[in-house]
Structures are given as structure tokens and as C-alpha cells.
PDB file of N, CA and C in Angstrom:
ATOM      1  N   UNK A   1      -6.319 -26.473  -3.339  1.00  0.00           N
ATOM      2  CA  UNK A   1      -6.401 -27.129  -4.623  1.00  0.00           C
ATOM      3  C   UNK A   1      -5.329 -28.219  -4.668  1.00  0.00           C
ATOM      4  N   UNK A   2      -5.846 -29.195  -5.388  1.00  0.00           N
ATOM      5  CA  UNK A   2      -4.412 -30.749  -5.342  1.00  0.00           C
ATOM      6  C   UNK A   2      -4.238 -30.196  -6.573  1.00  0.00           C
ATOM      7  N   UNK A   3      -3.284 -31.455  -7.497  1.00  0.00           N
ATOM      8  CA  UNK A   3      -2.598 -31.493  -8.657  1.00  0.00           C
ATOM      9  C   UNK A   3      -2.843 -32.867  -8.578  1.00  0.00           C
ATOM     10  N   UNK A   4      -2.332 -33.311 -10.046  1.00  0.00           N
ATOM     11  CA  UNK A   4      -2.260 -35.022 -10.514  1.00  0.00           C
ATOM     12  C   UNK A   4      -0.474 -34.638 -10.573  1.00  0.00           C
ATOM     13  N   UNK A   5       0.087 -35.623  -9.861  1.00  0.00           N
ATOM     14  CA  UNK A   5       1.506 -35.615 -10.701  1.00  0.00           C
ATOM     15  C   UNK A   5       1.717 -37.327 -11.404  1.00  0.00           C
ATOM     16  N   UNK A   6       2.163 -37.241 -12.684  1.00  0.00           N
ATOM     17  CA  UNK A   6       2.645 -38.635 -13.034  1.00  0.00           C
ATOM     18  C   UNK A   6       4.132 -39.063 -12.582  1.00  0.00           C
ATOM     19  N   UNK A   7       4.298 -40.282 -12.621  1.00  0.00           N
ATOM     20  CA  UNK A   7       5.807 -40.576 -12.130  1.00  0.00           C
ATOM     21  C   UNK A   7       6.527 -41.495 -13.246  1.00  0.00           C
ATOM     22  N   UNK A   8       7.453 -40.962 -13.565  1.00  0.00           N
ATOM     23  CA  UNK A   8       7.665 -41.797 -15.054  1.00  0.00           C
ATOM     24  C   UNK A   8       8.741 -42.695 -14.861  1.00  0.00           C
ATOM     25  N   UNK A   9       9.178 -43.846 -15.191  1.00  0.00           N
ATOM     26  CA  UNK A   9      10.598 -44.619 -15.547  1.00  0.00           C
ATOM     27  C   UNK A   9      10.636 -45.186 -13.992  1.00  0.00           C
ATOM     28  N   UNK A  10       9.705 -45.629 -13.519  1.00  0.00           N
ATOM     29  CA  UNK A  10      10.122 -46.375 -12.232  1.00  0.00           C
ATOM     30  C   UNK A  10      10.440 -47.444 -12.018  1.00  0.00           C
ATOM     31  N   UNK A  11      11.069 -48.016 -11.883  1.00  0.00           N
ATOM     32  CA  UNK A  11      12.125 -49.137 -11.822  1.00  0.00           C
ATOM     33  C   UNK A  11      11.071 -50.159 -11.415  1.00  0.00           C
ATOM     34  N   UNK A  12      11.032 -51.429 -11.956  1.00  0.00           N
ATOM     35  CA  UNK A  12       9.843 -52.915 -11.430  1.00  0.00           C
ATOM     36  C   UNK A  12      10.399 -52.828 -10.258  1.00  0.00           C
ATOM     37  N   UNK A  13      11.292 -52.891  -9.903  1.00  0.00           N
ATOM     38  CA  UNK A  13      12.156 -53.528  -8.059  1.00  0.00           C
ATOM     39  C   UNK A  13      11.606 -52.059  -7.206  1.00  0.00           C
ATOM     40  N   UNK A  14      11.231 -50.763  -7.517  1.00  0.00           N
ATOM     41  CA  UNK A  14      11.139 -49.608  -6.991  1.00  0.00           C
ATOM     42  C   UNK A  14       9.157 -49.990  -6.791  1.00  0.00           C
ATOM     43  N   UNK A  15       8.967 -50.081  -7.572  1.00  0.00           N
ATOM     44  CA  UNK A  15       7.095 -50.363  -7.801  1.00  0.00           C
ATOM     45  C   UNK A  15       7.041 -51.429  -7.421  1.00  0.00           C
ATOM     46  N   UNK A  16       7.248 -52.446  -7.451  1.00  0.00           N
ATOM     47  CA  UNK A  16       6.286 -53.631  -6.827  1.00  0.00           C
ATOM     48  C   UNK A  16       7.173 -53.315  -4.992  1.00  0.00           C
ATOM     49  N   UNK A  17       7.971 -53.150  -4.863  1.00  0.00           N
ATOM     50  CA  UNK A  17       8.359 -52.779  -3.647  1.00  0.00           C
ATOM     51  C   UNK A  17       7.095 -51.637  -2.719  1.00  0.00           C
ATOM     52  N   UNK A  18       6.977 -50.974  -3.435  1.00  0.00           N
ATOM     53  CA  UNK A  18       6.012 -49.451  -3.283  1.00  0.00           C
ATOM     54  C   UNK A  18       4.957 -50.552  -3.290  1.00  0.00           C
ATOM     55  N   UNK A  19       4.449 -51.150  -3.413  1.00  0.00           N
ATOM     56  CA  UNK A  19       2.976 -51.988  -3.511  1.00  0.00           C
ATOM     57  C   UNK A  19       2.710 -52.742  -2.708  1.00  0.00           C
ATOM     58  N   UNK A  20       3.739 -53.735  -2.405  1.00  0.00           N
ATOM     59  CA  UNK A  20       4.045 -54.652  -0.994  1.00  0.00           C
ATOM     60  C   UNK A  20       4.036 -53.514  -0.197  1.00  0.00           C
ATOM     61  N   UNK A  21       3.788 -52.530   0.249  1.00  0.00           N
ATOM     62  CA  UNK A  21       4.269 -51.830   1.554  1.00  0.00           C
ATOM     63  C   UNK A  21       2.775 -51.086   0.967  1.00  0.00           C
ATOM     64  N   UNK A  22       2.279 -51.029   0.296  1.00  0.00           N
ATOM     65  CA  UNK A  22       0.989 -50.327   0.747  1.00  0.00           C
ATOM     66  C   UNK A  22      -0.027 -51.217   0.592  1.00  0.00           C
ATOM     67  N   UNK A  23      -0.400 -52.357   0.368  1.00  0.00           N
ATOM     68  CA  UNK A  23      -0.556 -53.553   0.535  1.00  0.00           C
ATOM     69  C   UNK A  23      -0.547 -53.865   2.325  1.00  0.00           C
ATOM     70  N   UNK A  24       0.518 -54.343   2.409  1.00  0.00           N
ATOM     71  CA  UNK A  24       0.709 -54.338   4.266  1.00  0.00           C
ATOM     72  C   UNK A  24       0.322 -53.045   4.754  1.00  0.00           C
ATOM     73  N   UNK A  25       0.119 -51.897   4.238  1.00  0.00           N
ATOM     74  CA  UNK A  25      -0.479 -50.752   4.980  1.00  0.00           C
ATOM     75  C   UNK A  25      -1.825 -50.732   4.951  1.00  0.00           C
ATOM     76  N   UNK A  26      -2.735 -51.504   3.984  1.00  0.00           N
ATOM     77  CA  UNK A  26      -3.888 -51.583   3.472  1.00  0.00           C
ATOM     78  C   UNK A  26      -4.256 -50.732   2.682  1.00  0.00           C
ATOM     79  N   UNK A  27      -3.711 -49.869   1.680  1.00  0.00           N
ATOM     80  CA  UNK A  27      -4.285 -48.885   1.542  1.00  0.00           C
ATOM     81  C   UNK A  27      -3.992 -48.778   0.052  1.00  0.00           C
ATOM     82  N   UNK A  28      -4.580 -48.026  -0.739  1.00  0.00           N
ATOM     83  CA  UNK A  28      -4.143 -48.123  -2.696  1.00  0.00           C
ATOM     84  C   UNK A  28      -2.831 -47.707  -2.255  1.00  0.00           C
ATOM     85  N   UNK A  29      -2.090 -48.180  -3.964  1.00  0.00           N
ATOM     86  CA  UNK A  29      -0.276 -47.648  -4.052  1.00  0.00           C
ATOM     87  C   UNK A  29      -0.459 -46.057  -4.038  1.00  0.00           C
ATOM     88  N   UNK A  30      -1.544 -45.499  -4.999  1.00  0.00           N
ATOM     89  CA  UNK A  30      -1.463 -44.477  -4.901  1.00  0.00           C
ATOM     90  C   UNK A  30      -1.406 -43.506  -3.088  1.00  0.00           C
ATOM     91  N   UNK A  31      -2.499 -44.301  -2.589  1.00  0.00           N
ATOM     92  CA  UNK A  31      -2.983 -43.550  -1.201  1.00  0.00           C
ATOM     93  C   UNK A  31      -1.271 -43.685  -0.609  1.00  0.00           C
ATOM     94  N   UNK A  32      -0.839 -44.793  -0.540  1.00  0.00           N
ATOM     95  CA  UNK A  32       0.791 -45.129   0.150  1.00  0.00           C
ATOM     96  C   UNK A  32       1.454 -44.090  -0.284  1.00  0.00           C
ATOM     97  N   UNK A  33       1.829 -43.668  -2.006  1.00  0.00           N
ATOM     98  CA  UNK A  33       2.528 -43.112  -2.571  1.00  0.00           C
ATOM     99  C   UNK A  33       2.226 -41.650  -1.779  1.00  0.00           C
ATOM    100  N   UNK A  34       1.009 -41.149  -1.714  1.00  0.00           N
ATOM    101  CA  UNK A  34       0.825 -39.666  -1.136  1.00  0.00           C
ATOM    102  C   UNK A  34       1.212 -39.503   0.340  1.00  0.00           C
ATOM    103  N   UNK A  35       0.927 -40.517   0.952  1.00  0.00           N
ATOM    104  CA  UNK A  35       1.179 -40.412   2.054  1.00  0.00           C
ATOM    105  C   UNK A  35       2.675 -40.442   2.292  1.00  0.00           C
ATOM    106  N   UNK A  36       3.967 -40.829   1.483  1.00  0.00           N
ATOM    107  CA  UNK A  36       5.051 -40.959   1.767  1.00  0.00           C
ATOM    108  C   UNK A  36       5.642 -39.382   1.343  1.00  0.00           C
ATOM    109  N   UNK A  37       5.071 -38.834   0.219  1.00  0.00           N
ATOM    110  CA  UNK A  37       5.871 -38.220  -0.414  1.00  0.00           C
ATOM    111  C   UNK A  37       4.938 -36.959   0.302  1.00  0.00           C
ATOM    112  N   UNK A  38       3.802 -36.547   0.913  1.00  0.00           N
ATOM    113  CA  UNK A  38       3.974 -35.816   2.233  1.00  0.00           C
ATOM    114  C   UNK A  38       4.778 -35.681   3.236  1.00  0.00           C
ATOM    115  N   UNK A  39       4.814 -37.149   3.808  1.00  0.00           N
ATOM    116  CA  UNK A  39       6.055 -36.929   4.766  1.00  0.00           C
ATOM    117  C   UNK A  39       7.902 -36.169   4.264  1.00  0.00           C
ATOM    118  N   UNK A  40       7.893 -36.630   3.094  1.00  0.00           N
ATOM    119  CA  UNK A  40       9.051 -36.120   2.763  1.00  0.00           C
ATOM    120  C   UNK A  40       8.704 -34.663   2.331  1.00  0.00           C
ATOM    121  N   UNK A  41       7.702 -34.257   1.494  1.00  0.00           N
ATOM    122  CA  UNK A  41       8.205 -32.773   1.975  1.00  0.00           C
ATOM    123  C   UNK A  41       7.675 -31.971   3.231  1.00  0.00           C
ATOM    124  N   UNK A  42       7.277 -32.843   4.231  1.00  0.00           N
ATOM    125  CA  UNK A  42       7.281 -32.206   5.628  1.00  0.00           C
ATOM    126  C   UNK A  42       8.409 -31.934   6.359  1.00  0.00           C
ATOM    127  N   UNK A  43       9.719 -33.542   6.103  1.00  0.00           N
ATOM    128  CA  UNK A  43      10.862 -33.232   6.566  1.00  0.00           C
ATOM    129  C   UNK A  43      12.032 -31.914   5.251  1.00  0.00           C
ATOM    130  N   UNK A  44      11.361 -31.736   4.438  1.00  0.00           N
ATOM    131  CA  UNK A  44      12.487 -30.748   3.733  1.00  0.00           C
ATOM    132  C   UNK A  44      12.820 -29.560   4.636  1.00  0.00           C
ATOM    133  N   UNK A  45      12.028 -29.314   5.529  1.00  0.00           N
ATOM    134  CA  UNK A  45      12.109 -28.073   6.263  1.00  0.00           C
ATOM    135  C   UNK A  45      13.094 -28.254   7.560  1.00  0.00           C
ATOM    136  N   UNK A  46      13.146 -29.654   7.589  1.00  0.00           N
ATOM    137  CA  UNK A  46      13.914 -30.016   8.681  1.00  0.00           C
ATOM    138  C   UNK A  46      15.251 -28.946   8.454  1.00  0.00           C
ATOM    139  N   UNK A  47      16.106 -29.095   7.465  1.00  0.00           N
ATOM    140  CA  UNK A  47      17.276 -28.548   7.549  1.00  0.00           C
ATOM    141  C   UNK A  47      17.383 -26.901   7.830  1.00  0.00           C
ATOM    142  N   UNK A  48      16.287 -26.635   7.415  1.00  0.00           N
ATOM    143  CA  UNK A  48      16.194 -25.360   7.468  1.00  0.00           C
ATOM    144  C   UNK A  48      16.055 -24.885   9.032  1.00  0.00           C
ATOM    145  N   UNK A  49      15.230 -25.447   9.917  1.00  0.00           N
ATOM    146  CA  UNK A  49      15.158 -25.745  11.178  1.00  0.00           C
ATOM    147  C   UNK A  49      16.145 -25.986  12.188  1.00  0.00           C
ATOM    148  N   UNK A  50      16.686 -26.820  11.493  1.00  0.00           N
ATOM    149  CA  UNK A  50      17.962 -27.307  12.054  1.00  0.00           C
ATOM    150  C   UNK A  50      19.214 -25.983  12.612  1.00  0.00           C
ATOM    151  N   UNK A  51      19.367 -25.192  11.217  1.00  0.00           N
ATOM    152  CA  UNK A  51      20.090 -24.369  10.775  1.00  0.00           C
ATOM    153  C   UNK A  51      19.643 -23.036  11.751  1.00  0.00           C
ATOM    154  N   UNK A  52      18.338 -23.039  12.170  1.00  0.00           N
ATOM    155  CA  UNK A  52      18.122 -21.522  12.750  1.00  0.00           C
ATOM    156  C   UNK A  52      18.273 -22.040  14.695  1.00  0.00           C
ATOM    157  N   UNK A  53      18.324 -23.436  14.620  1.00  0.00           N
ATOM    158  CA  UNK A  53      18.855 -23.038  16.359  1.00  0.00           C
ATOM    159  C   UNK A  53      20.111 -22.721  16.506  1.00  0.00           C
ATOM    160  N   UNK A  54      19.940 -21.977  17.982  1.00  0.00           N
ATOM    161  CA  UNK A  54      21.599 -21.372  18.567  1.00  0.00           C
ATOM    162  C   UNK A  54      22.441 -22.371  18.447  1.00  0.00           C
ATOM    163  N   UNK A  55      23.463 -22.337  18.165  1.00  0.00           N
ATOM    164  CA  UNK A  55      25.002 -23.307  18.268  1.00  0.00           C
ATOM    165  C   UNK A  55      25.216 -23.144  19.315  1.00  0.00           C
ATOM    166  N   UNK A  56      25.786 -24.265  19.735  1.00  0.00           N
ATOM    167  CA  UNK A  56      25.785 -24.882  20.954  1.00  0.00           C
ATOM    168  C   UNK A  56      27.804 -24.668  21.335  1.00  0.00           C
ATOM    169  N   UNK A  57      28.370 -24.708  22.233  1.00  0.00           N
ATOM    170  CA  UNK A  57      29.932 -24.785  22.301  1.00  0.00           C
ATOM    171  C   UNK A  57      30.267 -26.148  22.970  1.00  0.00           C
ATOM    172  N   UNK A  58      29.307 -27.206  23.133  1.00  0.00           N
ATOM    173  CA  UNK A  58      29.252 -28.619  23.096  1.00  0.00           C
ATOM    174  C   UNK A  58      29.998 -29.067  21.462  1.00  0.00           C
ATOM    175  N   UNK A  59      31.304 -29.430  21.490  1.00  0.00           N
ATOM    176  CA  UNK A  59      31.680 -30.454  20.326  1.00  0.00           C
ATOM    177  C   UNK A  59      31.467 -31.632  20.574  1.00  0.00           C
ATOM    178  N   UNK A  60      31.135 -32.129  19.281  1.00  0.00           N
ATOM    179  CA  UNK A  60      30.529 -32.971  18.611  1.00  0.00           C
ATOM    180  C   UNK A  60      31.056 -34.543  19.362  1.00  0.00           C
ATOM    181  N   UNK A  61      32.139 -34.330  19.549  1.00  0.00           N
ATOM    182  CA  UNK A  61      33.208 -35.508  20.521  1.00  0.00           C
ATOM    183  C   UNK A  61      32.551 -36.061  21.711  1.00  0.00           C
ATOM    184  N   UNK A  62      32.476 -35.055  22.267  1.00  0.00           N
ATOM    185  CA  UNK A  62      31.626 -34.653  23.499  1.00  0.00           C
ATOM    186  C   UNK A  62      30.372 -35.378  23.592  1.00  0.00           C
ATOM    187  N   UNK A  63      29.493 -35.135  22.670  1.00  0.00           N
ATOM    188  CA  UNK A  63      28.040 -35.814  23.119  1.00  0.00           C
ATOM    189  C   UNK A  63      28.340 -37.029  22.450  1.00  0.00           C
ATOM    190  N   UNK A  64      29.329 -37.418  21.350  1.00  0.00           N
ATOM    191  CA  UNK A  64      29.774 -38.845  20.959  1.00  0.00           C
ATOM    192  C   UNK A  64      29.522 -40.195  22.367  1.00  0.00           C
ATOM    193  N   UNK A  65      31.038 -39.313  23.296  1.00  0.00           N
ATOM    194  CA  UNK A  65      31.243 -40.195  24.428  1.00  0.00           C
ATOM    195  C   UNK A  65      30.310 -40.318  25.284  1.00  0.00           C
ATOM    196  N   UNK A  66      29.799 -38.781  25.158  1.00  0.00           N
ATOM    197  CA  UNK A  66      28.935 -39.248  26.333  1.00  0.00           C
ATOM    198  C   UNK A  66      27.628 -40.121  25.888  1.00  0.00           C
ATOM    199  N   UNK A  67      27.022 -40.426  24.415  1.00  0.00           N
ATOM    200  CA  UNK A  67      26.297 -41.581  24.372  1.00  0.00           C
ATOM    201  C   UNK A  67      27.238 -42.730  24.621  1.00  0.00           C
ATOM    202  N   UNK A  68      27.771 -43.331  24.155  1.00  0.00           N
ATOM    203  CA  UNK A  68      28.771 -44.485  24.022  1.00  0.00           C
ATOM    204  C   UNK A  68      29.083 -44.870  25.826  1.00  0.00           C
ATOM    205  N   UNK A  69      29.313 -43.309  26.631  1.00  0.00           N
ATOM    206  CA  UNK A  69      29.406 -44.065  27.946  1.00  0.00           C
ATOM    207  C   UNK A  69      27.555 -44.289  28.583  1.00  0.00           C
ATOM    208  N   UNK A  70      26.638 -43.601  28.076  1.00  0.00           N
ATOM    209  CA  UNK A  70      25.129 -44.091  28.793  1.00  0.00           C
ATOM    210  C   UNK A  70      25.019 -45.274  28.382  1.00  0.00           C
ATOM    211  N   UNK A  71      25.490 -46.137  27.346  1.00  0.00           N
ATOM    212  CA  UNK A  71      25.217 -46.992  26.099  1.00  0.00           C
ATOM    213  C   UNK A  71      25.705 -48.045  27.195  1.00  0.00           C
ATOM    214  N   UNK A  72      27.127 -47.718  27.497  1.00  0.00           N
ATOM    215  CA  UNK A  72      27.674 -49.026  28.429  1.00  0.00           C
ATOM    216  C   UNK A  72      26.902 -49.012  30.144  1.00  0.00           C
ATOM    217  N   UNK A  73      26.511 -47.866  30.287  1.00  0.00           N
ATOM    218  CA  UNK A  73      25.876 -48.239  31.755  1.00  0.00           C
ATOM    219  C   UNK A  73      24.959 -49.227  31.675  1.00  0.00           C
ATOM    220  N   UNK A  74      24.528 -49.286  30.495  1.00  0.00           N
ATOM    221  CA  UNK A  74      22.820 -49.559  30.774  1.00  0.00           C
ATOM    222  C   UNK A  74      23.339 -51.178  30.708  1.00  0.00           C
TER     223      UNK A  74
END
């Protein structure tokens, strides 16, 4: 089953922004609008995800340098 949700007090610079981009997507604001605000609660779970892999005894320093030194090989 869907729902209707309304969206209230949206800023002109927030909406015509949201329109240009579903516009260049081809698609209604609405169709854009669903399709974004799926993706975001697809990533809400991210953290939760995040949170249940093993910890690692790699600090954080550590994989810093070691991008920063692949960064300069290349």
C-alpha cells in the first residue's frame, strides 16, 4: 500500500531547484521527489550497518596515510 505525503513551507530556492533537476532527469517533480526520498530512506540503514561490522585494530591515521601515499604514486 503507498500513502500521499504533503510537503509544506518549502523554500522557492529549495523547489524550483527540485524542478530543474527533475526536469534534466525528465521526469515529473513529483516522480524526482519519490525517487530521491527512496534513496534516502534506503541509506538510513546505512548507519546501522555500519555499526554491526567487526572493528577493525587499523587506526584511523593509518588508512589516512596510506590513501594520501597511493594518492601521490599515482
Amino acid at each position: 500500500m503507498s500513502r500521499t505525503l504533503y510537503i509544506r513551507h518549502v523554500p522557492d530556492e529549495v523547489a524550483e531547484r527540485l524542478e530543474k533537476l527533475a526536469s534534466r532527469a525528465g521526469v515529473p517533480l513529483s516522480t524526482f521527489a519519490l525517487q530521491e526520498l527512496s534513496e534516502t530512506a534506503r541509506r538510513a540503514d546505512n548507519a546501522e550497518l555500519l555499526g554491526a561490522l567487526p572493528s577493525s585494530a587499523i587506526e584511523p591515521a593509518t588508512i589516512l596515510e596510506a590513501l594520501r601515499q597511493s594518492r601521490v604514486e599515482r
